[in-house]
Structure formats: C-alpha cells, structure tokens
Protein backbone atom coordinates (compact mmCIF):
# COMPACT_ATOMS: atom_id res chain seq x y z
CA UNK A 1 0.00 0.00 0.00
CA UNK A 2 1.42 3.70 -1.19
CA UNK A 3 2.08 5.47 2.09
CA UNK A 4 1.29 9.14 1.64
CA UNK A 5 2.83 10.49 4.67
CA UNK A 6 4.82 13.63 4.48
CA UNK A 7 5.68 15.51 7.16
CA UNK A 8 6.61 18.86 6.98
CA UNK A 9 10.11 19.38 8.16
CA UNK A 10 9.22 22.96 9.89
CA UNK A 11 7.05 21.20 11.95
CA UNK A 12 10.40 19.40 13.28
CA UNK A 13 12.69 22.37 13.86
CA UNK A 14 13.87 22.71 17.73
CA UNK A 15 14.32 25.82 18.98
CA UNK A 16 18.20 26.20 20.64
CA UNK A 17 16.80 28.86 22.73
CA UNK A 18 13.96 31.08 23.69
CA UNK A 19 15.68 33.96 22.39
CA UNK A 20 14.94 33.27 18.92
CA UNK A 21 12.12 30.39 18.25
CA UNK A 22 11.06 29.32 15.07
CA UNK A 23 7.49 29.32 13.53
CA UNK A 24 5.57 26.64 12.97
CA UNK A 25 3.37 26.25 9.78
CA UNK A 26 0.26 26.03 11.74
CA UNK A 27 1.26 29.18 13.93
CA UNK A 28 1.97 31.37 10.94
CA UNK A 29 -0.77 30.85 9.16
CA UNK A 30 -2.81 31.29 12.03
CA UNK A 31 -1.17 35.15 11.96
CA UNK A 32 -2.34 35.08 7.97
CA UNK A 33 -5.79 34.55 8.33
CA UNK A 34 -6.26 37.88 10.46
CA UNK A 35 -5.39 39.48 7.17
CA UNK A 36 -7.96 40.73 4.57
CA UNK A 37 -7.42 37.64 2.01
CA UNK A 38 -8.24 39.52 -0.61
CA UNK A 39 -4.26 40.46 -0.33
CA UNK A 40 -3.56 36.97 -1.60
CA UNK A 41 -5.45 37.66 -4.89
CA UNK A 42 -3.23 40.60 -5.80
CA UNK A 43 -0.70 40.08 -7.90
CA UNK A 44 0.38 43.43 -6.54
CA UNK A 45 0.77 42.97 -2.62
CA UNK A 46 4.34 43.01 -1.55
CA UNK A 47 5.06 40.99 1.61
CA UNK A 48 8.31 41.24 3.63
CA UNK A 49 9.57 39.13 6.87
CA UNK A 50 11.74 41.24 7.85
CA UNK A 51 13.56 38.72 10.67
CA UNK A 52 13.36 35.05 8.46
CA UNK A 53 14.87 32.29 10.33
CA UNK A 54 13.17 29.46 8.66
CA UNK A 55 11.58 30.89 6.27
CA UNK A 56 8.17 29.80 7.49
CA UNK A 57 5.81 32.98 6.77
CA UNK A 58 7.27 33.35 2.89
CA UNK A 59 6.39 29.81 1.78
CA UNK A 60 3.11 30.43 3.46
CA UNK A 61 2.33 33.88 1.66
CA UNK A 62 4.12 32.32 -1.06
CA UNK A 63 1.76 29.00 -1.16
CA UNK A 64 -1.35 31.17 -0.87
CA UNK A 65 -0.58 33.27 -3.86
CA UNK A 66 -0.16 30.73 -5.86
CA UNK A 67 -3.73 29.25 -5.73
CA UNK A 68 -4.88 33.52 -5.56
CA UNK A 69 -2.99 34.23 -8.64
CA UNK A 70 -3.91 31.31 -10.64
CA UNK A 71 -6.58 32.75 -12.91
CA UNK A 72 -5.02 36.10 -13.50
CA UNK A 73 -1.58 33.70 -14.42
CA UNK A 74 -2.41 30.83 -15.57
CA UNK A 75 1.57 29.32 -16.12
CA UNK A 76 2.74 27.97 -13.54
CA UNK A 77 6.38 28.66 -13.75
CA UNK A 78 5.58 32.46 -15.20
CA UNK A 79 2.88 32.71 -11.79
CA UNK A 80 6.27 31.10 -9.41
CA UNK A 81 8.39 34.01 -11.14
CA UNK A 82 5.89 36.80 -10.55
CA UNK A 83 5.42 35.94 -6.97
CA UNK A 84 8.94 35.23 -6.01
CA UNK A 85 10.83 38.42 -7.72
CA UNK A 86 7.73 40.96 -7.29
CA UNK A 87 6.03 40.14 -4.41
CA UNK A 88 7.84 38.01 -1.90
CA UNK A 89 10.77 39.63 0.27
CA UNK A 90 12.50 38.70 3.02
CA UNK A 91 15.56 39.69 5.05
CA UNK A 92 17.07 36.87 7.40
CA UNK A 93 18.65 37.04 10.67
CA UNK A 94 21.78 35.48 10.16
CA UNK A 95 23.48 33.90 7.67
CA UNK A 96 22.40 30.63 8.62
CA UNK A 97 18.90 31.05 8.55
CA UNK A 98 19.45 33.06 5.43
CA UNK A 99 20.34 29.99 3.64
CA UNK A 100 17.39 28.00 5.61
CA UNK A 101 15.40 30.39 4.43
CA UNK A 102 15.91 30.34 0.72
CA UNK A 103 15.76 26.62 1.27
CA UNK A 104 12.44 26.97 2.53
CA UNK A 105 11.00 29.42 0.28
CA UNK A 106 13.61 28.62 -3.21
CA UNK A 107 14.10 24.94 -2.35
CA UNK A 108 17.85 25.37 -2.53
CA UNK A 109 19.83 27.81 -0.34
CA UNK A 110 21.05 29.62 -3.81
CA UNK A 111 18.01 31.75 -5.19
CA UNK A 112 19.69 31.09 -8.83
CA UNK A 113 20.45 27.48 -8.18
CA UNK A 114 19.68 24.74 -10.52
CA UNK A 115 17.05 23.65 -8.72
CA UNK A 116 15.60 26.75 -7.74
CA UNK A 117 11.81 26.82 -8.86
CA UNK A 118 12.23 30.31 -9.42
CA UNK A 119 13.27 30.67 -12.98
CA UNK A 120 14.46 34.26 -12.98
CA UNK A 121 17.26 35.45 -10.52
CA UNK A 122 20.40 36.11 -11.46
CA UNK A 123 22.28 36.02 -7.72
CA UNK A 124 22.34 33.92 -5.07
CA UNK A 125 20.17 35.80 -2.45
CA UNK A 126 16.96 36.83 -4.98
CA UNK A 127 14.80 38.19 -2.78
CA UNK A 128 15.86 37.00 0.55
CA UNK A 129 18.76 39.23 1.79
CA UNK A 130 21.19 38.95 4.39
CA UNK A 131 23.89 41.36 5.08
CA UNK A 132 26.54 41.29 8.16
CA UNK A 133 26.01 44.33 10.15
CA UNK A 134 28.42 46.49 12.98
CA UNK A 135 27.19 47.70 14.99
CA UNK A 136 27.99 51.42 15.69
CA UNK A 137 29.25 51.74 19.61
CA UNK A 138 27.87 54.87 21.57
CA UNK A 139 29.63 55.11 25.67
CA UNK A 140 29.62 51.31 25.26
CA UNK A 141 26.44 50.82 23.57
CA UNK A 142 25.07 50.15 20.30
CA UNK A 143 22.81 52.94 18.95
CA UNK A 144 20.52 51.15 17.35
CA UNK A 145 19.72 48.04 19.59
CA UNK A 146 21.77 48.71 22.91
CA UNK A 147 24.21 45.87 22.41
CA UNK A 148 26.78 45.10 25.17
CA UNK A 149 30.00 46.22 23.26
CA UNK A 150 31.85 44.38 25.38
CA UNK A 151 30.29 41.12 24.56
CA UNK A 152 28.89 41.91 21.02
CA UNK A 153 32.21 43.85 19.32
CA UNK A 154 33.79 40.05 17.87
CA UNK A 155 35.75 39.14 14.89
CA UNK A 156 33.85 38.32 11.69
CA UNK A 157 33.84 34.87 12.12
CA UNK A 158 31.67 34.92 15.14
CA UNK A 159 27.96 35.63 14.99
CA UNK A 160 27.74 39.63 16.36
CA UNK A 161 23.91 39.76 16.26
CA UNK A 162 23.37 43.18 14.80
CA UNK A 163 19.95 42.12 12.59
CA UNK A 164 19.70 43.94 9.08
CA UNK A 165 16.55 45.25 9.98
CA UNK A 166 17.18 47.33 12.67
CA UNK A 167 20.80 48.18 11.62
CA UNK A 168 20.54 48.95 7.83
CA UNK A 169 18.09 50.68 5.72
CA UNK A 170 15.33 48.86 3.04
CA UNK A 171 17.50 50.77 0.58
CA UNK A 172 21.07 49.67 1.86
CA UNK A 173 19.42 46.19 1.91
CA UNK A 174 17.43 46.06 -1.57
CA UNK A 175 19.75 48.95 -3.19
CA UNK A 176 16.39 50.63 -3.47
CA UNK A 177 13.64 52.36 -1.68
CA UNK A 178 10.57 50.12 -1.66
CA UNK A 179 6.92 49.63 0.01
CA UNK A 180 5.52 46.69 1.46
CA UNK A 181 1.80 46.35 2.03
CA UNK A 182 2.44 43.59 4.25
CA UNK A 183 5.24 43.29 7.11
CA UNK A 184 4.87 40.06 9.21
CA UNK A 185 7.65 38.34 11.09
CA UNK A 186 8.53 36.37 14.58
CA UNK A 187 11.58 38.81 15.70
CA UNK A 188 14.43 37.95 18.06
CA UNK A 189 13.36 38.42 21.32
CA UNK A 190 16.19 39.08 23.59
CA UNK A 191 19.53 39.60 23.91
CA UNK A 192 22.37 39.52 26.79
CA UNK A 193 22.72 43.10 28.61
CA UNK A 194 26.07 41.81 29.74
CA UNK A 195 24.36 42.28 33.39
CA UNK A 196 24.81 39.41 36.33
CA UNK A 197 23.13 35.65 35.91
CA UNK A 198 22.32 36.08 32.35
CA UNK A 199 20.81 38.83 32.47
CA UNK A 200 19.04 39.74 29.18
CA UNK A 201 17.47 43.08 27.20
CA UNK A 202 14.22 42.88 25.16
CA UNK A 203 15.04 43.58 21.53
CA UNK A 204 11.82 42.74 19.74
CA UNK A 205 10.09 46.04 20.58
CA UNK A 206 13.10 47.33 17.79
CA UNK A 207 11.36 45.10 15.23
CA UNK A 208 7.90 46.56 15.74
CA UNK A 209 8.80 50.31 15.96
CA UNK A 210 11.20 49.95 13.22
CA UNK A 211 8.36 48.36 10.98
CA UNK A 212 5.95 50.59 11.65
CA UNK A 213 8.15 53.61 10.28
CA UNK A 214 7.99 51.72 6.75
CA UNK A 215 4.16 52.34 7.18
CA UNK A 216 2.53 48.94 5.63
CA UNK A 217 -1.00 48.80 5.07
CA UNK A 218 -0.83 46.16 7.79
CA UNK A 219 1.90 44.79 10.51
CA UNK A 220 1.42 41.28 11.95
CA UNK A 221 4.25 40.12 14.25
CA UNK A 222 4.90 37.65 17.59
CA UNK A 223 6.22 39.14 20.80
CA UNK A 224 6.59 38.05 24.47
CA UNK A 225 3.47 39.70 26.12
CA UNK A 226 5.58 40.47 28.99
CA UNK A 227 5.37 44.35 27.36
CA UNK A 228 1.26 44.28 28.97
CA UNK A 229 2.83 45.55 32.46
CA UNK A 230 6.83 45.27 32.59
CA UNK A 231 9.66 44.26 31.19
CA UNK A 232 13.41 46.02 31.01
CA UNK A 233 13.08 49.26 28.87
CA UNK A 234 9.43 48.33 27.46
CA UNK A 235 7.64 51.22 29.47
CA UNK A 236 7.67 53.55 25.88
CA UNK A 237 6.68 50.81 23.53
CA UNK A 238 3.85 49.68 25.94
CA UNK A 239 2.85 53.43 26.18
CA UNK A 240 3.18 53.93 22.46
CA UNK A 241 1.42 50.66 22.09
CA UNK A 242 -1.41 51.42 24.26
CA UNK A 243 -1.96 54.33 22.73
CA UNK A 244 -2.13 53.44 18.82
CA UNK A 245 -5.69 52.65 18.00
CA UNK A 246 -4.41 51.25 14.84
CA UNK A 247 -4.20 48.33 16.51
CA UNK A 248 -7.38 45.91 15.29
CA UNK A 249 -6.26 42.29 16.77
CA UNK A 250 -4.40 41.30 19.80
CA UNK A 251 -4.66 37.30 20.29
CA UNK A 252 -2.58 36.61 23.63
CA UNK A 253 -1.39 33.14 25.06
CA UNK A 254 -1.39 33.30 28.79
CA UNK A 255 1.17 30.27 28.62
CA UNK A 256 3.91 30.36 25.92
CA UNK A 257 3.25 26.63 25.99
CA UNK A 258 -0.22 26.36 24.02
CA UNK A 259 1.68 28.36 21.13
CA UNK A 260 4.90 27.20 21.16
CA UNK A 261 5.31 23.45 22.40
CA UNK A 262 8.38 22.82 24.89
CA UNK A 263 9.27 26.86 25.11
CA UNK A 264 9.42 28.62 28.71
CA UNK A 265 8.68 32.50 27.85
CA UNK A 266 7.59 34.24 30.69
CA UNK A 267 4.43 36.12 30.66
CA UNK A 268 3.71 34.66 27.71
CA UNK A 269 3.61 35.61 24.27
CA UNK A 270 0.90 37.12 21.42
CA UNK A 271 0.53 37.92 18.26
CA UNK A 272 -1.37 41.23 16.60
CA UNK A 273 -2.57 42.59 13.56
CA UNK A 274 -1.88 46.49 13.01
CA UNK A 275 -3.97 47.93 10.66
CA UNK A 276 -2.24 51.27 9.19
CA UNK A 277 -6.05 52.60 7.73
CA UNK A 278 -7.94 51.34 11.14
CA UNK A 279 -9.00 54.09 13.90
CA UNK A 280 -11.03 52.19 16.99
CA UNK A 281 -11.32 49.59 19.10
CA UNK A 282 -8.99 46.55 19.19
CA UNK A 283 -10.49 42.48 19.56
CA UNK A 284 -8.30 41.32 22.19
CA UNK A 285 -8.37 37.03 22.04
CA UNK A 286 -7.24 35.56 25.01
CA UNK A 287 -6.41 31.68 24.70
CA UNK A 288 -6.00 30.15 28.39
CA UNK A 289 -6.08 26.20 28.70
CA UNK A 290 -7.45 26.00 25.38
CA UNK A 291 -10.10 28.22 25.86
CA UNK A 292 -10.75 30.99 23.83
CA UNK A 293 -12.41 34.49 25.15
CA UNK A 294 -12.61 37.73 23.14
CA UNK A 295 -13.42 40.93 24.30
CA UNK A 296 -13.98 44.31 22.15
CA UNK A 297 -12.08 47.20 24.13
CA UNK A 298 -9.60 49.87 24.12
CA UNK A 299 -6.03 49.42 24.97
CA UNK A 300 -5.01 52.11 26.81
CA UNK A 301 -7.98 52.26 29.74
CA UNK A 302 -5.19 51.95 32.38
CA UNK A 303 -1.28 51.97 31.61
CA UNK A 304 -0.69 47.97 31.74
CA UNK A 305 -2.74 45.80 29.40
CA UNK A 306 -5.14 43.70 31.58
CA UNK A 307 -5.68 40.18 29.77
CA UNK A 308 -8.54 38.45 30.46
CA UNK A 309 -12.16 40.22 29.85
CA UNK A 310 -13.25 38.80 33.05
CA UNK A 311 -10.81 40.55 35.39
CA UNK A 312 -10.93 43.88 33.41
CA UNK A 313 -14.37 43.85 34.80
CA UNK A 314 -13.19 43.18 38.67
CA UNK A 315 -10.67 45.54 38.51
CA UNK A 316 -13.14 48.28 37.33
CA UNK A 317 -15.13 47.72 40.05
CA UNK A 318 -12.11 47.70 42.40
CA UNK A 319 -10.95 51.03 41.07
CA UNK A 320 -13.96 52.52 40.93
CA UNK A 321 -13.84 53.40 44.42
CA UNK A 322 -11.01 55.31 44.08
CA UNK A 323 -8.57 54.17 47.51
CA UNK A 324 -5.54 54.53 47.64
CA UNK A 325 -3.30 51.94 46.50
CA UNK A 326 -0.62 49.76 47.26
CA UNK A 327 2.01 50.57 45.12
CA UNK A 328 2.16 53.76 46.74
CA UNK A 329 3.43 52.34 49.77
CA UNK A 330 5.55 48.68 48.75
CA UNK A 331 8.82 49.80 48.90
CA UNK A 332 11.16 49.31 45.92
CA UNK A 333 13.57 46.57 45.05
CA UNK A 334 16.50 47.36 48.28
CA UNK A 335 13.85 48.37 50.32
CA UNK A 336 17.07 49.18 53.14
CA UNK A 337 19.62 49.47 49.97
CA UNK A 338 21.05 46.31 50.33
CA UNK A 339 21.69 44.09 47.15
CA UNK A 340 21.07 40.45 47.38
CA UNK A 341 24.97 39.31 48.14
CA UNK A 342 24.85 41.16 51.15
CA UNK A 343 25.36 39.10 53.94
CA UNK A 344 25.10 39.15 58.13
CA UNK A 345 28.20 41.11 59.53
CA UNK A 346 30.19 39.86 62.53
CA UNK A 347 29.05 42.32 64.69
CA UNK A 348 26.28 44.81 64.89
CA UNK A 349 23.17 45.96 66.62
CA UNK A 350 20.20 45.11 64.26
CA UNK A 351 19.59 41.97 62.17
CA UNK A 352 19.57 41.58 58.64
CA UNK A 353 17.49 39.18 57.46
CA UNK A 354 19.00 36.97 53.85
CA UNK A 355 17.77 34.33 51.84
CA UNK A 356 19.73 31.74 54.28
CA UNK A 357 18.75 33.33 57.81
CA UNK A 358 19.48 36.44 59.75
CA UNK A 359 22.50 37.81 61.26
CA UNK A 360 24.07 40.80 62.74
CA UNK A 361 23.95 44.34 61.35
CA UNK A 362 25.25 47.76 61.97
CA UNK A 363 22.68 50.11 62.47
CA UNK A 364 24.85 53.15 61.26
CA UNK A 365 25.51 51.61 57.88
CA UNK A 366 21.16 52.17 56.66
CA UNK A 367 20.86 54.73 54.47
CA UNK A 368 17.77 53.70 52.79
CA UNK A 369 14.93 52.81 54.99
CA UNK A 370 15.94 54.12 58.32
CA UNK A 371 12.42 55.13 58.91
CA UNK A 372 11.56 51.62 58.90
CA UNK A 373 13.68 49.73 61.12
CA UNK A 374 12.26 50.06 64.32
CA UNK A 375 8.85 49.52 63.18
CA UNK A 376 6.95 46.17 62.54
CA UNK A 377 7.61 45.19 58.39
CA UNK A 378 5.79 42.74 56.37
CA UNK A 379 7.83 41.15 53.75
CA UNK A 380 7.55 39.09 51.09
CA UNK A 381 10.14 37.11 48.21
CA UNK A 382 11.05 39.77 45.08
CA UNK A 383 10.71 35.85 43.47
CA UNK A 384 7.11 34.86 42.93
CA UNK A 385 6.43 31.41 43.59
CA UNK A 386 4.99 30.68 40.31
CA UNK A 387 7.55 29.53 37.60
CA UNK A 388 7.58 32.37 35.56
CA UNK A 389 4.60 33.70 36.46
CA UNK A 390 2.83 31.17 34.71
CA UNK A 391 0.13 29.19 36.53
CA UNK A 392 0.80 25.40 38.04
CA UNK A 393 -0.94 22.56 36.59
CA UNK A 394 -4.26 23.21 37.85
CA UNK A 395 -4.37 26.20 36.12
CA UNK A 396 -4.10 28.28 39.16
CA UNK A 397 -1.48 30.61 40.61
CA UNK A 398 -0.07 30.36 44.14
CA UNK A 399 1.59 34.29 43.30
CA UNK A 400 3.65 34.73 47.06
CA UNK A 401 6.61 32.64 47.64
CA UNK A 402 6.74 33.49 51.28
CA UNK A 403 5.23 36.10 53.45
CA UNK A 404 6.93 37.37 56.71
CA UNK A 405 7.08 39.33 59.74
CA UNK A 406 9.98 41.51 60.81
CA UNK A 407 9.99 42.63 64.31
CA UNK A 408 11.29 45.91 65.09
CA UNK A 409 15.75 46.33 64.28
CA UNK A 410 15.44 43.44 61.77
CA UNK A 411 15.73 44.95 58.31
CA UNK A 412 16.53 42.80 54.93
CA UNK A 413 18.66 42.81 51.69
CA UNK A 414 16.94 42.82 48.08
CA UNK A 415 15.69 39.36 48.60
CA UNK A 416 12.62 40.66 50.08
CA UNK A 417 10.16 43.72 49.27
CA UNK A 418 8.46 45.54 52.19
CA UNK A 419 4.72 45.41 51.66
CA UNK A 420 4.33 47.83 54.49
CA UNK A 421 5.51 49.11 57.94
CA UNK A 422 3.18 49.72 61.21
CA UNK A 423 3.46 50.48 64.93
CA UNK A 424 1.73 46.96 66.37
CA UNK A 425 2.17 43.91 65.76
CA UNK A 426 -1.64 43.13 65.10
CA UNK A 427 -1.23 45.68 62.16
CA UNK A 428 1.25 43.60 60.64
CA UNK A 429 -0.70 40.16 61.05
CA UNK A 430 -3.52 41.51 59.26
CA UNK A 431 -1.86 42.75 56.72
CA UNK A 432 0.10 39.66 56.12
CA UNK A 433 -3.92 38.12 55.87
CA UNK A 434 -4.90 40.56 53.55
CA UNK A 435 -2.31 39.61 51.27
CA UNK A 436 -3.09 35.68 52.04
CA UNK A 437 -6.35 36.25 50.47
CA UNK A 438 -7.36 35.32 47.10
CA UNK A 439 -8.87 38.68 45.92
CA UNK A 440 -5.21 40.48 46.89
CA UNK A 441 -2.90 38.13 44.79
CA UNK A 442 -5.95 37.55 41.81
CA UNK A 443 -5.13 41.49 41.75
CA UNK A 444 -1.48 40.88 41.81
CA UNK A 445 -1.40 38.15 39.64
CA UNK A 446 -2.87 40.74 37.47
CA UNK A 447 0.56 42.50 36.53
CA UNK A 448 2.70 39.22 36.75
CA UNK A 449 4.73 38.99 33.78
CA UNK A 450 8.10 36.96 34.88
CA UNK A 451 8.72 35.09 38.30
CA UNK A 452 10.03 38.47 39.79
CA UNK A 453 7.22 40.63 41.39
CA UNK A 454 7.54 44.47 41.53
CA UNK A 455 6.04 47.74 43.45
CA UNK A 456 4.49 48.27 40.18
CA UNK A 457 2.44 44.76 40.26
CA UNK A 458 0.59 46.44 43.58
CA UNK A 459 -0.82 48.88 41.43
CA UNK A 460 -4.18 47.53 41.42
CA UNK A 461 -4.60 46.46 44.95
CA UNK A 462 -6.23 48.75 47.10
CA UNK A 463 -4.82 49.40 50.54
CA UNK A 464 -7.08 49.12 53.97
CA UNK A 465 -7.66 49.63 57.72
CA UNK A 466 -5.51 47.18 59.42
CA UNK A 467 -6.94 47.54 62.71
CA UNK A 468 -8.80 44.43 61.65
CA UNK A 469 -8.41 41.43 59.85
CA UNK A 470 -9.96 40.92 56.62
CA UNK A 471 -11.23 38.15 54.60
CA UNK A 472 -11.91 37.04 50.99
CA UNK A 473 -16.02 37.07 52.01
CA UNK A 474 -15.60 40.83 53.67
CA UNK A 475 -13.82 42.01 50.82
CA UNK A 476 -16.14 40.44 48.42
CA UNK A 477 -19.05 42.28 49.83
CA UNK A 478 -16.76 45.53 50.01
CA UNK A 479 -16.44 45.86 46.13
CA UNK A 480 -19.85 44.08 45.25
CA UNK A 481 -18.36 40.95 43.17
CA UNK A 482 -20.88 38.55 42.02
CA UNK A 483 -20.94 35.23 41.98
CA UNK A 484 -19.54 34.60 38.79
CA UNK A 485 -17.00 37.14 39.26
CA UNK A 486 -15.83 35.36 42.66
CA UNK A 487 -15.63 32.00 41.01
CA UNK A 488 -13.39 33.75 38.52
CA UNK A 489 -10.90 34.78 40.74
CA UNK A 490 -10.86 31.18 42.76
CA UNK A 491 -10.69 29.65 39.42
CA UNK A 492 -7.46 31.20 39.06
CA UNK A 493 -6.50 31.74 42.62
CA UNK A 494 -5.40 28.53 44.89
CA UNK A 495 -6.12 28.83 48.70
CA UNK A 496 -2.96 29.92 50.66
CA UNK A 497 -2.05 28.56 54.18
C-alpha cells in the first residue's frame, strides 16, 4: 500500500533557545488569516519578513498566492516568477537562517540554483537578503539596539547579532527604496545586557517600531506579552502601544506553551494585527487552557494591558472606588539598599534578614529605609512562587513565595520587598492576611509577567484599615463581586495557608 505520509520538516525544527524560536506552519498561518485575504489575490501585494529564520511565513504567503494568482496567471512557472521576484521579500537574521530560508521558500539555499523553482534570478540571495552588520558603539552601547559592546564587538567569524533590519536601511538592503503592504515576522526576542546571571534586554520592541516607520497597510508580528505591564526598557513601547488605536487584533497566550510546544517565555507571548487605515477599538483574544475568550475594548484604559475580559471587569469595580493603592506604599527593590549578596556582619546591633537566615547588622551603615527599622515590616520574596509567572498545573497561581514578619531592628537585603511598615504587631498580622487572600494576589497576579514581582504589580490592589483582619467574604461584599466574578478569581486563585 502507497504510504502518503509527508511531514513537513518545519514542523520538526527545535528551537536552541527562547531567544529566537522558530514558527511553525500552523502558527503562521494562524497570523495570515487575520489578514484581509483579498491580499492573496493581488498580484500586486508586496510581503516582507523582515527577521526570516526558517523561512516559514514566505512559503506560506508564497503558497497562498499561488492558488490567488492562478486565474489572473495561468503558467505555472511564469505565476512562481511573478510571486517570487515581485512580491515576496525577506531579510534573514543570520546567515544561517538566510540559507534556511531560501531553502524553505527557493528549495535550494542559492536563489539562482539549478534547482531553484524560481526561474528568474540572477544572484544567489533573490529576494531574501542577508547582510553582516556592525554595529555602531555609543559610551559602550550600540545605537541602534543597545548591544553590550563588550560582549557583542567580535571578529567576523563569530555571529555579532546586529539584525539587518534594525541596523541597515530597506535601501542599503534592496539597493532601493521600496513599500511593502504587508510586514509580518517572529523577531528575536532578547539579547544579553552583559548584566549578572544572564541577564538579558528585550530587543523585539526594535522590530515593531522599526516596521511601523515603513508604514505597511498592515503589521502582523509575535512578541513576548511580557510588554502588557513590565519588562526592562518596554515602558515607551507599551505606552506607544497602548496608545495606537491602529491596533485591530491582539490574540494573547497566557502560557507560551499552548503556542509554542516545549518553550518557557515568561508572561507569555501574542501575536497582533496592526492595521495602518484602522482608527477604533482593538479584539483582544485571550487563549487560556485552550479556551478561547474575546473581548472588544480599548487598549489604553489603564497603563498595563489587563488580559482576560473577566478581570478587566473586577478591577473596574475595584478602582472605581477610588482608595488609595498599594504601590504607593511597597517599597522598591533594596527596600534598606542592600543588594542580594549582602550578607550578616560579625558584629552589629540590628539583624539583617538573607535568603539563608538572619545575622548581625550595623545600624549606622542604613541609608535607605531608616524610617523603617524600628517599626513592625511585612515582607515578602522579590521571586514569585509561580515559575515564571505562569500558573501550576491546575491552572491556578499560588503568586507569594513566602510572606513574613519583621519585628522591630530586623531589616533585609533585596531578597525581600516591604509590603508595608506599622506600629503593632496586630497591624502587621492583618496585613500579612490581607495579602493571604485570594482577591489580593488575583489582583497581583494581574501585573505578573516573569517570576520576579515588583512595586508596580501592587498597582491595582487597594490598601485598607488594618486595625482588623480581613477576609476574601468581607472584601467580596466591600467591592460588590458577584458570583460569577468570585468563582473567577478562585478559578485562578489557589487557597494559601
């Protein structure tokens, strides 16, 4: 019996990092069909992936152009032509993936090959460019993507990482000025700051601004959707982003997991559709355990993105009342100016409490805090006790590590964030069951983009008497959550001890 099998080797590719993952087939041309598909019956749309690595998006675009275009060109090999040298551009990340890419899209790495199916280019890149950049050093610094010099400036025959698009211009790259209709690509995502325990820089932001200033009829790319409510130097884009109404399609995956299998991303990832000609409101998808929600709104009704439509409404009615809120009184990270390595001294005449313990401290050496010390502190881990911020396997979120006391003269290093400082002790318990319930850390969970949590993650969490305890039913009945609402947040929520 014939066995018609054939599986598609992009299916197969495994990612070497989740720095830079690769697209599957299924994935891109999910991001395709937000598109008007009229597009694909054009034989004038001009599409560019403007960060190939397996040149997954061009045979797709590619592949639907060909069955678009067939009436208005019949021939087969005159139709492959048309597409491939007039409507069909790429520029890769590497050199690597260049040649994967013309693999994919050319069926041999050389777009003038023998076996090329395109007929009609007379080099070996056709359409699909790749170029090694430098990158141009500013105090250390490169201008255009903030590059480490002292980890990216390398001899040619190492891989510097200074992508085409974001280094070069459409003209340097194409030797001419050109328009796309269509820019859609799945861009690097990080890269190493130089900073301690690999400490890494989002780049893909680059990608998106710097496609944008080509001005396509439409922009369609995948990001880490850690930009919602942090993320190292994202507080522009997400303001720029929150801002542009251009923006018709957000579809966000809570867990990184149900869009790419086997990749850890924290916070999460999504893909958009920007739609140059569309002023309004944006369809936001949110895909959670295989369930699919979508919600017509506008971005920018608070400065983070909330996800899901369900807690948009519970924070509304939270903020509504218009209290005062927590992140106005969580300290920041070094809440007594202490980085993590510092340890116990010998001697000294407070305590310090570490990740291992507590120990002796000099008093006189607090700078940062000092109104705190002799007061009663509640603490808790800067690390959140979910695994990068994702939810377990129930689908729930624990959110706190550990929660703790400090008595007054015990003070701590950046392990810990103070929550907030009283007179009694009794203030500090309730507080400390405040944050055990489920309606605080549903709110906090709310901002939780990596396993770190911030002073900014507070910011929807409204602060209250401590002069007596509270519990998820009082607080319930405080900000008038209905049933369903409640079941919401202890569908997400586990209990706490």
């Amino acid at each position: 019996m014939k066995n018609n099998y054939s599986p598609d080797i992009l299916n197969c590719l495994a990612n070497l990092s989740s720095d830079e993952v690769f697209t599957s087939p299924e994935l891109a041309n999910r991001m395709l069909d937000l598109l008007p598909q009229e597009l694909f019956r054009s034989s004038k749309t001009r599409f560019l992936d403007p960060c190939s690595k397996s040149g997954v998006f061009l045979r797709e675009i590619a592949k639907r152009l060909l069955a678009g275009l067939e009436e208005q060109i019949p021939d087969l090999q005159q139709r492959i032509n048309h597409i491939m040298t007039k409507q069909v551009f790429g520029i890769a990340c590497t050199d690597l993936t260049a040649e994967m890419s013309r693999r994919t899209l050319y069926c041999t790495k050389q777009a003038n090959g023998e076996y090329s199916v395109a007929t009609c280019f007379d080099d070996a890149q056709g359409n699909l460019r790749y170029m090694r950049c430098q990158h141009t050093w500013e105090n250390g610094k490169c201008k255009h993507c903030g590059a480490n010099r002292a980890q990216y400036d390398r001899v040619e025959t190492i891989e510097s990482y200074a992508y085409p698009f974001i280094h070069k211009t459409i003209k340097e790259i194409y030797h001419k000025e050109m328009q796309f209709d269509v820019i859609i690509g799945n861009p690097p995502y990080q890269m190493s700051d130089g900073g301690n325990s690999a400490s890494a820089m989002p780049i893909y932001q680059l990608f998106v601004e710097q496609a944008k200033k080509l001005n396509p009829r439409y922009l369609s790319m995948i990001i880490p959707a850690r930009w919602f409510g942090g993320g190292k130097g994202l507080d522009d884009f997400r303001r720029e982003t929150l801002n542009d109404d251009r923006y018709r399609v957000i579809v966000d995956y809570e867990n990184a997991n149900e869009c790419f299998a086997g990749v850890d991303i924290a916070g999460g990832v999504c893909f958009f559709m920007w739609d140059r000609d569309h002023r309004g409101l944006c369809n936001v998808v949110t895909i959670c355990n295989g369930q699919r929600t979508e919600t017509i709104r506008k971005l920018n009704e608070f400065g983070t993105f909330i996800r899901r439509a369900e807690a948009l409404h519970i924070v509304q009615k939270v903020l509504a009342k218009k209290e005062k809120l927590m992140s106005d009184i969580v300290s920041s990270s070094k809440p007594f100016g202490l980085r993590t390595y510092v340890r116990p001294q010998e001697k000294g005449d407070i305590k310090l409490r570490w990740q291992n313990g507590e120990g002796p401290y000099k008093r006189s050496e607090i700078t940062v805090g000092v109104e705190m010390i002799d007061k009663w502190k509640v603490i808790t881990s800067y690390v959140g006790y979910d695994h990068a911020g994702n939810p377990g396997k129930d689908g729930k979120r624990k959110v706190f590590n550990k929660i703790d006391i400090l008595p007054p003269g015990t003070i701590c290093n950046e392990t810990y964030l103070v929550i907030n400082s009283f007179k009694t002790k009794n203030e500090a318990e309730n507080m400390v069951g405040y944050m055990k319930t489920m309606f605080f850390r549903f709110l906090v969970s709310q901002l939780m983009f990596s396993h770190h949590i911030t002073k900014t993650a507070y910011q929807f969490v409204p602060l209250q008497d401590f002069s007596h305890p509270w519990t998820d039913e009082m607080l319930y009945k405080k900000y008038d959550l209905d049933k369903d609402e409640i079941a919401f947040i202890e569908s997400m929520i586990r209990p706490m001890e």
